[in-house]
Protein backbone atom coordinates (compact mmCIF):
# COMPACT_ATOMS: atom_id res chain seq x y z
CA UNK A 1 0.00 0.00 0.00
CA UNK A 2 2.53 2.68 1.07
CA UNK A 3 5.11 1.67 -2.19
CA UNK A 4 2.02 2.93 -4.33
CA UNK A 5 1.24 6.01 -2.09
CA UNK A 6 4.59 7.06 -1.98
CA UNK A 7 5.15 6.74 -6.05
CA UNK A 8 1.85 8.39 -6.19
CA UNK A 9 3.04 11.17 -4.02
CA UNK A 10 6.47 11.62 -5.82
CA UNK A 11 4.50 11.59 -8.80
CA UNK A 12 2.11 14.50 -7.84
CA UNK A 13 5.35 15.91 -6.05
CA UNK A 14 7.34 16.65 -9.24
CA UNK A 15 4.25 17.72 -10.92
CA UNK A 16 3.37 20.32 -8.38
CA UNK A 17 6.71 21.54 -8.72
CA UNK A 18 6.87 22.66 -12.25
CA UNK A 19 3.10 23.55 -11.69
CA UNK A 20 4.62 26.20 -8.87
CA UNK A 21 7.26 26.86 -11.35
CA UNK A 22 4.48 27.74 -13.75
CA UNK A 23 2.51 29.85 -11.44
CA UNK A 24 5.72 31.38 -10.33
CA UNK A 25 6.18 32.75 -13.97
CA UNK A 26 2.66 33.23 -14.70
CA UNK A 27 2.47 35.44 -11.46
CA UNK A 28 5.63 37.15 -12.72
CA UNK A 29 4.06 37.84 -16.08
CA UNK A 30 0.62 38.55 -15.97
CA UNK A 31 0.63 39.67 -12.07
CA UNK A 32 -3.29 39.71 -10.47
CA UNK A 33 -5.19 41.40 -13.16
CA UNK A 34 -7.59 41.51 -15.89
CA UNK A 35 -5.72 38.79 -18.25
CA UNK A 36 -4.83 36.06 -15.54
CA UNK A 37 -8.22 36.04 -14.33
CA UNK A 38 -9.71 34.96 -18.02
CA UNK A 39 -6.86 33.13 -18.30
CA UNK A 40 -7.80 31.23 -15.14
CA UNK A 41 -11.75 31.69 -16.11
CA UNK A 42 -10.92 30.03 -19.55
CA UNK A 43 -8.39 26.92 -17.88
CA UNK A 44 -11.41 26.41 -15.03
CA UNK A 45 -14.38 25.29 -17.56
CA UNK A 46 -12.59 22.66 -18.82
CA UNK A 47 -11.41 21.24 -15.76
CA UNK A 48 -14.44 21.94 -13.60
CA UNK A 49 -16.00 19.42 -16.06
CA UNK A 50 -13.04 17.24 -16.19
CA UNK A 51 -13.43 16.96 -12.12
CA UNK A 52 -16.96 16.32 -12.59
CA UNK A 53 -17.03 13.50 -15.39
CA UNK A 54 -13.90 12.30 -15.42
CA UNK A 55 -11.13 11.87 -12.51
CA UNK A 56 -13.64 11.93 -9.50
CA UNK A 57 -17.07 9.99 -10.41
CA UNK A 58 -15.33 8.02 -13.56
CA UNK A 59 -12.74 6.16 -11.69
CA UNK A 60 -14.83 5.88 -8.34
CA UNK A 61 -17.62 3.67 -9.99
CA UNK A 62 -15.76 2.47 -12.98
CA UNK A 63 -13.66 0.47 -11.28
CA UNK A 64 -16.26 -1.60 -9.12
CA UNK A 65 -18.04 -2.02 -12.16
CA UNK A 66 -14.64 -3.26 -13.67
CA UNK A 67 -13.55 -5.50 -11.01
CA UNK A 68 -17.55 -7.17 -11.22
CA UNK A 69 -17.95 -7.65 -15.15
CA UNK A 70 -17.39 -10.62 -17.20
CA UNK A 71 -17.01 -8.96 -20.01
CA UNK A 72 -14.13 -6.88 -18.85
CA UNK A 73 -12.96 -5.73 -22.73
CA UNK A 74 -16.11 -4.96 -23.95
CA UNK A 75 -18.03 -3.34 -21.17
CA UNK A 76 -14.33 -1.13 -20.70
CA UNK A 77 -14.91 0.01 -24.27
CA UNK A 78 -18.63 0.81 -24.25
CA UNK A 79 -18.66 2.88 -21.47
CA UNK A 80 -15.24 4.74 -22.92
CA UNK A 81 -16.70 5.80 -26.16
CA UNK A 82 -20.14 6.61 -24.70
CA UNK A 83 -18.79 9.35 -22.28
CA UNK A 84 -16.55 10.43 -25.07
CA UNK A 85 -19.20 11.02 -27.14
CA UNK A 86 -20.97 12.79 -24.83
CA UNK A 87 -17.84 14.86 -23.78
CA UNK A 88 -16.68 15.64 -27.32
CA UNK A 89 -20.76 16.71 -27.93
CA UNK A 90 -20.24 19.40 -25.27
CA UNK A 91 -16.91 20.56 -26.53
CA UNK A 92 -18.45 21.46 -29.58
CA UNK A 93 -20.85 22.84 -28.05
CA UNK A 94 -18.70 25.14 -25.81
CA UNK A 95 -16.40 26.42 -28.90
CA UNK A 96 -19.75 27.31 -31.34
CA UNK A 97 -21.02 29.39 -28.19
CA UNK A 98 -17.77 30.50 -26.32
CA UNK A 99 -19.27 33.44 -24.80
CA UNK A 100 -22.40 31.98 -23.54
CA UNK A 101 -20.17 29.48 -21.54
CA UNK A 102 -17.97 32.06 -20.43
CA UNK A 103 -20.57 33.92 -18.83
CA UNK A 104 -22.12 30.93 -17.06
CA UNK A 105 -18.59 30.81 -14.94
CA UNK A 106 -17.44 34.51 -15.06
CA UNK A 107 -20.86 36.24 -14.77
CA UNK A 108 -19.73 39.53 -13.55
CA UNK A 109 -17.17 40.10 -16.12
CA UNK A 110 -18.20 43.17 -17.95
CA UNK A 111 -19.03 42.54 -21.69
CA UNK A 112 -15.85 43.34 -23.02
CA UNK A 113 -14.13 41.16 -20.82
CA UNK A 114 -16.30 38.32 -22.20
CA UNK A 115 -15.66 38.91 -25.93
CA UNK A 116 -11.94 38.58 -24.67
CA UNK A 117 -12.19 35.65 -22.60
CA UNK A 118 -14.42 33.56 -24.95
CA UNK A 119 -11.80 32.81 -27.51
CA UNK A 120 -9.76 31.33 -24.82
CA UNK A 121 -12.59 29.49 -23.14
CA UNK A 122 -12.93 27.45 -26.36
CA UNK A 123 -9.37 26.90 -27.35
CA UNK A 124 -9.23 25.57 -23.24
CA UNK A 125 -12.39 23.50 -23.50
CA UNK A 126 -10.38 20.59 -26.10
CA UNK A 127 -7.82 19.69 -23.03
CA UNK A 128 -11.54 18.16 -21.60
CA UNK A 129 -12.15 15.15 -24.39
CA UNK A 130 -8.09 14.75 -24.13
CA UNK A 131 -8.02 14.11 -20.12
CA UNK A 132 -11.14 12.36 -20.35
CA UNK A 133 -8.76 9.86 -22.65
CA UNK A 134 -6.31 10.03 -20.12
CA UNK A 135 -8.25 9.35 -17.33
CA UNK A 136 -9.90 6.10 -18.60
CA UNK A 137 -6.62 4.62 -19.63
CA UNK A 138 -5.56 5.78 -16.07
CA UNK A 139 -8.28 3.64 -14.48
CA UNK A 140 -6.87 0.53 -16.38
CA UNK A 141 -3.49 0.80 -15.63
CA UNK A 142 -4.82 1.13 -11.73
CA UNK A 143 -6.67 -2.01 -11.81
CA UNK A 144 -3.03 -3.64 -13.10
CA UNK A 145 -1.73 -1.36 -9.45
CA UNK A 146 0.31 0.68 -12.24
CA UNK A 147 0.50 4.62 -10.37
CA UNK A 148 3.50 5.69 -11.89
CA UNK A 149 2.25 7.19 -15.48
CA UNK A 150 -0.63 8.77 -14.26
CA UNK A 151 1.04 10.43 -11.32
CA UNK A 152 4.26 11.91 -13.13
CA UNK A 153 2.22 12.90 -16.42
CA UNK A 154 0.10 16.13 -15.06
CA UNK A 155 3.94 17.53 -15.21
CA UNK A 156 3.81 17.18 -18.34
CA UNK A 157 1.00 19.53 -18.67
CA UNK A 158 2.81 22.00 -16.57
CA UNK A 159 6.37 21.65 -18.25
CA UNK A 160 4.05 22.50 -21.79
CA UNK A 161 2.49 25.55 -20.11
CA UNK A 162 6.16 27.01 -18.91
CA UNK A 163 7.67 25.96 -22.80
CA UNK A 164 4.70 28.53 -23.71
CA UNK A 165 4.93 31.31 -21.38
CA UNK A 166 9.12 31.05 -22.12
CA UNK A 167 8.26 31.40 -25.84
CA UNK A 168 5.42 34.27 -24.71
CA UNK A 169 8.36 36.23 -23.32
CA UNK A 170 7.84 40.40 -24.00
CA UNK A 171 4.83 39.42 -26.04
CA UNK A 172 1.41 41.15 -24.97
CA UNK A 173 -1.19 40.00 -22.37
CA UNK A 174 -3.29 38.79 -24.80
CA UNK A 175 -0.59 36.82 -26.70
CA UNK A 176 0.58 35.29 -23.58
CA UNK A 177 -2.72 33.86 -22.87
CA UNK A 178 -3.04 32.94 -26.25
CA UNK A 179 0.44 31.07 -26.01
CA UNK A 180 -1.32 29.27 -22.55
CA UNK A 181 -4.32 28.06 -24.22
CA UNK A 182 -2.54 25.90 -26.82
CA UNK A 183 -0.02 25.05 -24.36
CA UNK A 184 -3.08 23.69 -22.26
CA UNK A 185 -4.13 21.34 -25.62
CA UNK A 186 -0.64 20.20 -26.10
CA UNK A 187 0.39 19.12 -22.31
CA UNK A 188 -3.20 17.35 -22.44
CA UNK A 189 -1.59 15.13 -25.82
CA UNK A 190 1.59 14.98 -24.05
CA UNK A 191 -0.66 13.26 -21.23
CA UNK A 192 -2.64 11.15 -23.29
CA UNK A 193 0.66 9.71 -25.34
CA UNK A 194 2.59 9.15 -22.48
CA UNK A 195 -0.47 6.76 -21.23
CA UNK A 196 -0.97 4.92 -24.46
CA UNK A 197 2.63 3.75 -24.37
CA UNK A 198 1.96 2.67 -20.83
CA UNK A 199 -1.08 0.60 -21.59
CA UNK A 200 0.89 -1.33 -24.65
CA UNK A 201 3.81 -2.19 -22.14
CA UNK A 202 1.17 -3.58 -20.10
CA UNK A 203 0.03 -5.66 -22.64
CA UNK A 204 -3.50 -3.90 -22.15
CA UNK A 205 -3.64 -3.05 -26.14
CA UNK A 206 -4.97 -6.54 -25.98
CA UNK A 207 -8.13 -5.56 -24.16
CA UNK A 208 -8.78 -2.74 -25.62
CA UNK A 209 -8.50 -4.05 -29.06
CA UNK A 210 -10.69 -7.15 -28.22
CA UNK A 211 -13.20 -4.43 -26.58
CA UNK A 212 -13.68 -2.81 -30.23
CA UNK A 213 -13.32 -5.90 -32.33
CA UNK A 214 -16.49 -7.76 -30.39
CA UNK A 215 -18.50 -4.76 -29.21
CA UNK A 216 -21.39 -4.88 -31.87
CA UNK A 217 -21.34 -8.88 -30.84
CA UNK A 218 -21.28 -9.31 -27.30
CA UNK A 219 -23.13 -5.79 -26.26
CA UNK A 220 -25.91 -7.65 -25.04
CA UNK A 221 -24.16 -9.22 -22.57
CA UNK A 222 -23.17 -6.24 -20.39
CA UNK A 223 -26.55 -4.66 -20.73
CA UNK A 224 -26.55 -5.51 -16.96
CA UNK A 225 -23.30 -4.31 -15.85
CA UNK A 226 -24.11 -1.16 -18.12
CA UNK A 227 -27.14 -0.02 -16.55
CA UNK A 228 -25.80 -0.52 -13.18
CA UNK A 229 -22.91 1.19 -13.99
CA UNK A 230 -25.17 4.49 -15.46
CA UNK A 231 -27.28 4.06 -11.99
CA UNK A 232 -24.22 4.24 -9.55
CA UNK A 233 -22.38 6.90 -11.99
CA UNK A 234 -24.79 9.90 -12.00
CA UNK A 235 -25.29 10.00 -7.96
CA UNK A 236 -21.12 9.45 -7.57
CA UNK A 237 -20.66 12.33 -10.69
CA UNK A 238 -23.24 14.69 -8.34
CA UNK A 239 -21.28 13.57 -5.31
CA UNK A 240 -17.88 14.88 -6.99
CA UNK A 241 -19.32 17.21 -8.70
CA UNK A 242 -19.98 19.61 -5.37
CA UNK A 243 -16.27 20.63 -4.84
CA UNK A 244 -16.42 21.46 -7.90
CA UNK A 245 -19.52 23.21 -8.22
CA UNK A 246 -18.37 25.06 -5.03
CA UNK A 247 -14.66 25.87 -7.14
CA UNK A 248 -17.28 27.66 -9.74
CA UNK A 249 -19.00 29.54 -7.54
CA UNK A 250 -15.88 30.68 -5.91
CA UNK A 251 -15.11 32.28 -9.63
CA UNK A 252 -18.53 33.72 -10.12
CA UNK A 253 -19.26 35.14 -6.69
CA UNK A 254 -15.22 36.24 -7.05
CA UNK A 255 -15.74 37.95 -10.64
CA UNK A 256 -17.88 40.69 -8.63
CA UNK A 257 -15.71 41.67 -6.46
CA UNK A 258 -12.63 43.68 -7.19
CA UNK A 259 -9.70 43.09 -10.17
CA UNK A 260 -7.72 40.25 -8.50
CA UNK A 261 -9.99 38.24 -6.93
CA UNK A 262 -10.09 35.72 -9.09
CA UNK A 263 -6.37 35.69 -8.89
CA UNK A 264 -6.02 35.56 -5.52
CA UNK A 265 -8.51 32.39 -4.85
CA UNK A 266 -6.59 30.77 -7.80
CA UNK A 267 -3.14 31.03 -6.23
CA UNK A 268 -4.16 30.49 -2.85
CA UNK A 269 -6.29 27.00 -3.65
CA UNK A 270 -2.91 26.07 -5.55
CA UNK A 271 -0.76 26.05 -2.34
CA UNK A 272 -3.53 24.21 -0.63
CA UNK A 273 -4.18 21.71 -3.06
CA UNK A 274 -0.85 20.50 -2.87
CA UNK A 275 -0.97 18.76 0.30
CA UNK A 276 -4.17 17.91 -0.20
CA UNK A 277 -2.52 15.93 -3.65
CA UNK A 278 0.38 14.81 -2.39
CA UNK A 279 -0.92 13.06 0.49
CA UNK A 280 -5.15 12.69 0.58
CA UNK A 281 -5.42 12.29 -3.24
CA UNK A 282 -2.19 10.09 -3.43
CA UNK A 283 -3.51 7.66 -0.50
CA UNK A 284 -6.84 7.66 -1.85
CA UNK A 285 -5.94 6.39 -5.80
CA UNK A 286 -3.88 4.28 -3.86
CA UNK A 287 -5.86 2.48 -1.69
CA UNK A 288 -9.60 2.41 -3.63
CA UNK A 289 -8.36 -0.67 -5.94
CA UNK A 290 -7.55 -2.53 -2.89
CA UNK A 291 -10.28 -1.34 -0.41
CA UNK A 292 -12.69 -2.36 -3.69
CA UNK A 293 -11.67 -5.87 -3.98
CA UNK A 294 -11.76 -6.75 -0.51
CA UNK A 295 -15.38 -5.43 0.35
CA UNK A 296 -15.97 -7.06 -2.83
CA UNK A 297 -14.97 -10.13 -1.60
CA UNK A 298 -16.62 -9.43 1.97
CA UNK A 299 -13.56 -9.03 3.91
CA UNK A 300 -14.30 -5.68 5.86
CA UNK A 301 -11.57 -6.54 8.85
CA UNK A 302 -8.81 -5.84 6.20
CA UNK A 303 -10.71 -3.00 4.01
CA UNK A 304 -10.70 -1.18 7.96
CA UNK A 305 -7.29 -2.27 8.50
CA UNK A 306 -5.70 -0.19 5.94
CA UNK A 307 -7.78 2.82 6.07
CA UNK A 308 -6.67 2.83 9.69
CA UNK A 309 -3.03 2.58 8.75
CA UNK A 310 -3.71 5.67 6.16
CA UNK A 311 -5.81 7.51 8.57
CA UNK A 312 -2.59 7.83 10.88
CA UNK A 313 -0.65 8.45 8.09
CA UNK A 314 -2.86 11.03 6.58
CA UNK A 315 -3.82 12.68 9.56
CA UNK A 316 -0.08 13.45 10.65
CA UNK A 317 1.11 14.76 7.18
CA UNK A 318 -2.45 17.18 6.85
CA UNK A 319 -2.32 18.14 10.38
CA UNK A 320 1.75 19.26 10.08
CA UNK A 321 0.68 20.95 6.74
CA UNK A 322 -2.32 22.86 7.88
CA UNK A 323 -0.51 24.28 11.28
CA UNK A 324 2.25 25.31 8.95
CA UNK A 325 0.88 26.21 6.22
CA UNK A 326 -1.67 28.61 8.45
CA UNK A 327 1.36 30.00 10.49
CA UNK A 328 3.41 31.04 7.70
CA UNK A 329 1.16 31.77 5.11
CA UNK A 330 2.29 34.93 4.28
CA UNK A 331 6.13 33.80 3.97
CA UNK A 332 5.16 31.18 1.56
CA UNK A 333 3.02 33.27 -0.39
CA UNK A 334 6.11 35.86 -0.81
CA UNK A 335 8.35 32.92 -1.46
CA UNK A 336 6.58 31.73 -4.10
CA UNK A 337 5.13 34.09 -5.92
CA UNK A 338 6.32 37.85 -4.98
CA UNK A 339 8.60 39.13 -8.05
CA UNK A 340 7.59 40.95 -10.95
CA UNK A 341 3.98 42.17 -11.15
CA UNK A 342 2.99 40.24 -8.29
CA UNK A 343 2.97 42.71 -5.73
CA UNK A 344 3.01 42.88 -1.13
CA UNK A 345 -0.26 43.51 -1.59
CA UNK A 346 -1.29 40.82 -3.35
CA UNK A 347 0.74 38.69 -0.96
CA UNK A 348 -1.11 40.15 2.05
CA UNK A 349 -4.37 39.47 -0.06
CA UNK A 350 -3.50 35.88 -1.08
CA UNK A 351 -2.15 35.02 2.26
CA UNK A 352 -5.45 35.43 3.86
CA UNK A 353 -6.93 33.39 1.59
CA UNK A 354 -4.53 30.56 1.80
CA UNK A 355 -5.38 30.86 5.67
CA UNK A 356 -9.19 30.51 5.31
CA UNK A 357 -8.57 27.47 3.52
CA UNK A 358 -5.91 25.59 5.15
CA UNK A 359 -8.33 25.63 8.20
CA UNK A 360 -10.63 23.15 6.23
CA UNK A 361 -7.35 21.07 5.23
CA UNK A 362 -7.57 17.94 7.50
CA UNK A 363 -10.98 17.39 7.03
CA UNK A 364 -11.48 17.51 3.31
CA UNK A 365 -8.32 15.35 3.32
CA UNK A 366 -10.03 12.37 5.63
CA UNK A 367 -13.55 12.85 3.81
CA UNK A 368 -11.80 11.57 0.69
CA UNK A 369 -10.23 8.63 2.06
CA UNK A 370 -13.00 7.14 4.22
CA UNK A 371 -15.35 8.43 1.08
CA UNK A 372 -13.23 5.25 -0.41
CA UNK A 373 -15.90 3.11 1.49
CA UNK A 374 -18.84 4.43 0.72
CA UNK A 375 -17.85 3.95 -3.19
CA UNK A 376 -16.35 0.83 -3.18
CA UNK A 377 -19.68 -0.33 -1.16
CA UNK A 378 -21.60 1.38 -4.27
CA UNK A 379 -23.30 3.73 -1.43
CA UNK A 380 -23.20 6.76 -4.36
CA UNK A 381 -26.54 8.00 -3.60
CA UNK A 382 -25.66 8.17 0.05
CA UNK A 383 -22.05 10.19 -0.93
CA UNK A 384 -24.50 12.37 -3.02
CA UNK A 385 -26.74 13.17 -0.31
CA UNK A 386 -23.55 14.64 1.85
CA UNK A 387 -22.33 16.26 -1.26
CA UNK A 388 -25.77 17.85 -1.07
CA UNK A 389 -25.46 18.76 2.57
CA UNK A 390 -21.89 20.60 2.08
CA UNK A 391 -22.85 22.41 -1.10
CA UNK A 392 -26.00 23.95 0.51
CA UNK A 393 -23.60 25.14 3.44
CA UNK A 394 -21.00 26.69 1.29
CA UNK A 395 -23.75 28.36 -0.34
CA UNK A 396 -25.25 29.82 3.01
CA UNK A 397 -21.60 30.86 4.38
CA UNK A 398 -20.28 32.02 1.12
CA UNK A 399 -24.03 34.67 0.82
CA UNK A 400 -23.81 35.51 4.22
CA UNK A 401 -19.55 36.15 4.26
CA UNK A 402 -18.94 37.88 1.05
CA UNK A 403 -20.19 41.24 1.64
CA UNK A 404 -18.60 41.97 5.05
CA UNK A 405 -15.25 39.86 4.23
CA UNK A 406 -15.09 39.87 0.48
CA UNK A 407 -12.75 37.04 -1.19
CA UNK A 408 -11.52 35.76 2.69
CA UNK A 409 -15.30 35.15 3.51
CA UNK A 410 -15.70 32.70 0.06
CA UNK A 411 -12.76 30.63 1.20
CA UNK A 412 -14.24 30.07 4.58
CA UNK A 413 -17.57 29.30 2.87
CA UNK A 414 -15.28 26.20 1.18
CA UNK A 415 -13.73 25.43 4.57
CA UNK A 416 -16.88 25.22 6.32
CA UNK A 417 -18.58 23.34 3.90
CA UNK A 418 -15.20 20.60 4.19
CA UNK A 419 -16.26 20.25 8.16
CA UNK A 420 -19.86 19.48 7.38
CA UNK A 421 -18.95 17.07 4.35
CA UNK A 422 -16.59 15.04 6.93
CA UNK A 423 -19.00 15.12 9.93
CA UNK A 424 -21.48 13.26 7.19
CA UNK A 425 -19.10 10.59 6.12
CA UNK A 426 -17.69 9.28 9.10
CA UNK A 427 -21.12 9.03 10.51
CA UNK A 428 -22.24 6.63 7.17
CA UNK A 429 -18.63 5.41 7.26
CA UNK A 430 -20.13 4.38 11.28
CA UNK A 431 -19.21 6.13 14.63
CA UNK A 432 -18.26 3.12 16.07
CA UNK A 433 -16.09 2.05 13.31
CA UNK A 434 -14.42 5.70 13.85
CA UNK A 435 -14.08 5.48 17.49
CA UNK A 436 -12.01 2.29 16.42
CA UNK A 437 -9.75 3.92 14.93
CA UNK A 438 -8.77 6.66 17.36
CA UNK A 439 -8.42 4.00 20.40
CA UNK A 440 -4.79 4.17 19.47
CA UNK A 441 -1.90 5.80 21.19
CA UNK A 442 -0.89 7.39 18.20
CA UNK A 443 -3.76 10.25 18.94
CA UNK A 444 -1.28 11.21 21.96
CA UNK A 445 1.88 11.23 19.74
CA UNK A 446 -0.24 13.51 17.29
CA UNK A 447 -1.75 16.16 20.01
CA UNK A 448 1.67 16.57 21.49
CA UNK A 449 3.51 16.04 18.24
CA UNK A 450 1.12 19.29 16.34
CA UNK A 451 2.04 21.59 20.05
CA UNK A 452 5.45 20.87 19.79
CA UNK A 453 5.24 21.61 15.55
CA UNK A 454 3.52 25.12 16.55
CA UNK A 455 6.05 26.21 19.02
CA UNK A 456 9.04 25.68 16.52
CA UNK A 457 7.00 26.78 14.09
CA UNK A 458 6.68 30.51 15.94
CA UNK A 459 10.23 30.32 16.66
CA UNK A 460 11.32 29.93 12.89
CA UNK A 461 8.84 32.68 11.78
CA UNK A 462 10.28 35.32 14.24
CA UNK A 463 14.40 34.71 13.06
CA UNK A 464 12.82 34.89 9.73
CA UNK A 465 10.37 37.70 9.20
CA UNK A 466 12.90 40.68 9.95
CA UNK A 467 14.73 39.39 6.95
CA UNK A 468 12.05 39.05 4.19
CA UNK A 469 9.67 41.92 5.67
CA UNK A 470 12.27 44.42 6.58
């Protein structure tokens, strides 16, 4: 279990890095203004829906469904090419009415804006069908307990998006962003080759090809598995979907407020989701194949068993992350992205942020892996109902926040809405089953552990702040 967390974390690890690298230079470049927020507005559509379809509800009820059918091959390939239909459907969709879309995310943009940001919105939107690609070849190599591709190839997206903004260099706003958007397409082929040669070392060409060659034949046989599969899918794609839906309405409740917002949720979220990757995400692709097969096979002493052992794990690395991400927030926001047109003030601004929503850290971290159960059970429409629970808070904090705290109160709306998601889970995941868990010793080594972590944590901040603030 650890070996694959551990190459999943690297994985995400060396991504992340060229992805700071990225927003490093894209901070530099384009600062907090008018053209990174459409450039952000135009990247988010496509991977709102990618979160939605594709990574989140795809692999959490595709695999199941894999793992049960006896037509492995063929059901694989039905279910690929009827979501790629449907996702290549919308595409078009999105690039013959760019602006329409654009305002559904960015309603508060002035019309102007709009007629700007469409273009890019559409040029974005074809990195969708691409990841979708990516992400059902992903799912395969899982179910063979292969990590490696899938974690080191989103650095391939963000080593294409640096090539671009180093070829963008003294080039205009508006080219840079241009430059962006087809280095968005090209890291999501970079992605989707790099996968393909991972499935024929495999040897998985072999199922795929038999998939195509008897689909017309055998598609009566999975008529079963395939309408169990659409039943599960649509509560599990709600169920993802709210984080996402809550990301949106982040933008769109941001896109009122002033120049910068947008900006300043984006780069915020970015330092937060990166221990959030590297260690809930990582655990969590990890452990589902596992955790699948042996509720599958009725063996629930060893599915708890290693969500215990990750629990421990998880809840050390989020907890040291959140206390010191929250303490210095504003040194790490300087560190990373204070040069160029990225100004104190937007450090001060971003900072803030970055605070709001490293509160929320540990528990959206444990929702996802003890969400694991409730999935690999097939319990979607129960994860949807909690999805439900926590999008309806975020909306009530985020109405009641924004005008007396602005941008802060959103990201608190998303933190709050994290609590109430992971209250919800562990009490379908079972109280008792919970209180399990933390009859250990190792809650004692954590509480002192985290006080110890803060003091040093103080101590480091006060040698260093006279140097960086001075």
């Amino acid at each position: 279990m650890f070996k694959a967390i551990f190459t999943n974390s690297f994985g995400i690890l060396i991504s992340r890095i060229f992805g700071f690298i990225r927003d490093l230079l894209t901070a530099s470049v384009l600062g907090a203004g008018v053209y990174s927020d459409i450039f952000f507005i135009a990247f988010k559509l496509p991977n709102l829906f990618r979160r939605i379809f594709a990574e989140g509800a795809f692999t959490q009820v595709f695999i199941p469904a894999f793992v049960r059918s006896a037509k492995k091959s063929v059901f694989s390939v039905h279910i690929f090419l009827l979501f790629l239909s449907i996702i290549l459907t919308l595409t078009l969709i999105v690039n013959i009415a760019p602006a329409l879309a654009t305002k559904t995310i960015a309603v508060g943009f002035s019309d102007e804006t709009i007629s700007i940001a469409s273009t890019f919105v559409a040029i974005n939107f074809w990195y969708l069908p691409l990841i979708f690609s990516v992400t059902f070849l992903s799912t395969l190599l899982q179910y063979k307990h292969h990590f490696t591709t899938t974690a080191f190839s989103t650095a391939l997206l963000n080593i294409s998006l640096i090539s671009a903004l180093l070829l963008a260099q003294n080039k205009t706003d508006e080219e840079i962003v241009y430059y962006l958007s087809f280095g968005v397409v090209v890291g999501g082929i970079l992605q989707l080759i790099s996968h393909i040669v991972a499935i024929k070392k495999l040897g998985l060409c072999k199922t795929l090809y038999g998939g195509f060659k008897y689909l017309k034949i055998k598609s009566n046989l999975i008529k079963e598995d395939t309408k169990k599969f659409k039943k599960q899918f649509f509560p599990a794609m709600w169920g993802n979907s709210t984080a996402q839906i809550s990301a949106f309405l982040d933008t769109f409740l941001a896109s009122f407020l002033v120049t910068g917002s947008i900006s300043y949720l984006y780069y915020a979220n970015r330092i937060f989701q990166l221990p959030l990757a590297l260690f809930a995400i990582a655990t969590s692709v990890a452990l589902f194949p596992k955790v699948a097969r042996y509720l599958k096979n009725s063996d629930e002493t060893k599915a708890k068993l290693y969500l215990a052992k990750a629990f421990w794990f998880l809840l050390f690395l989020l907890g040291a992350s959140s206390i010191g991400g929250t303490i210095l927030s504003q040194e790490i926001t300087w560190l990373l992205f204070q040069r160029g047109a990225f100004t104190y003030e937007d450090t001060l601004n971003t900072s803030l942020i970055l605070k709001m929503y490293l509160i929320g850290l540990i528990p959206y971290g444990l929702s996802k892996l003890f969400l694991l159960w409730l999935y690999a059970k097939e319990m979607q429409m129960v994860a949807a109902k909690i999805a439900t629970y926590s999008l309806v808070t975020y909306l009530i904090f985020a109405l009641t926040l924004i005008s007396t705290f602005g941008v802060a109160g959103i990201a608190f709306a998303s933190t709050m809405s994290g609590f109430v998601n992971f209250a919800f889970v562990i009490k379908n995941f079972g109280l008792d089953n919970f209180k399990d868990i933390l009859k250990d010793k190792k809650s004692i080594y954590f509480i002192v552990s985290m006080i110890v972590f803060v003091f040093i944590l103080f101590a480091f901040k006060n040698i260093i702040d006279p140097y960086i603030f001075s």
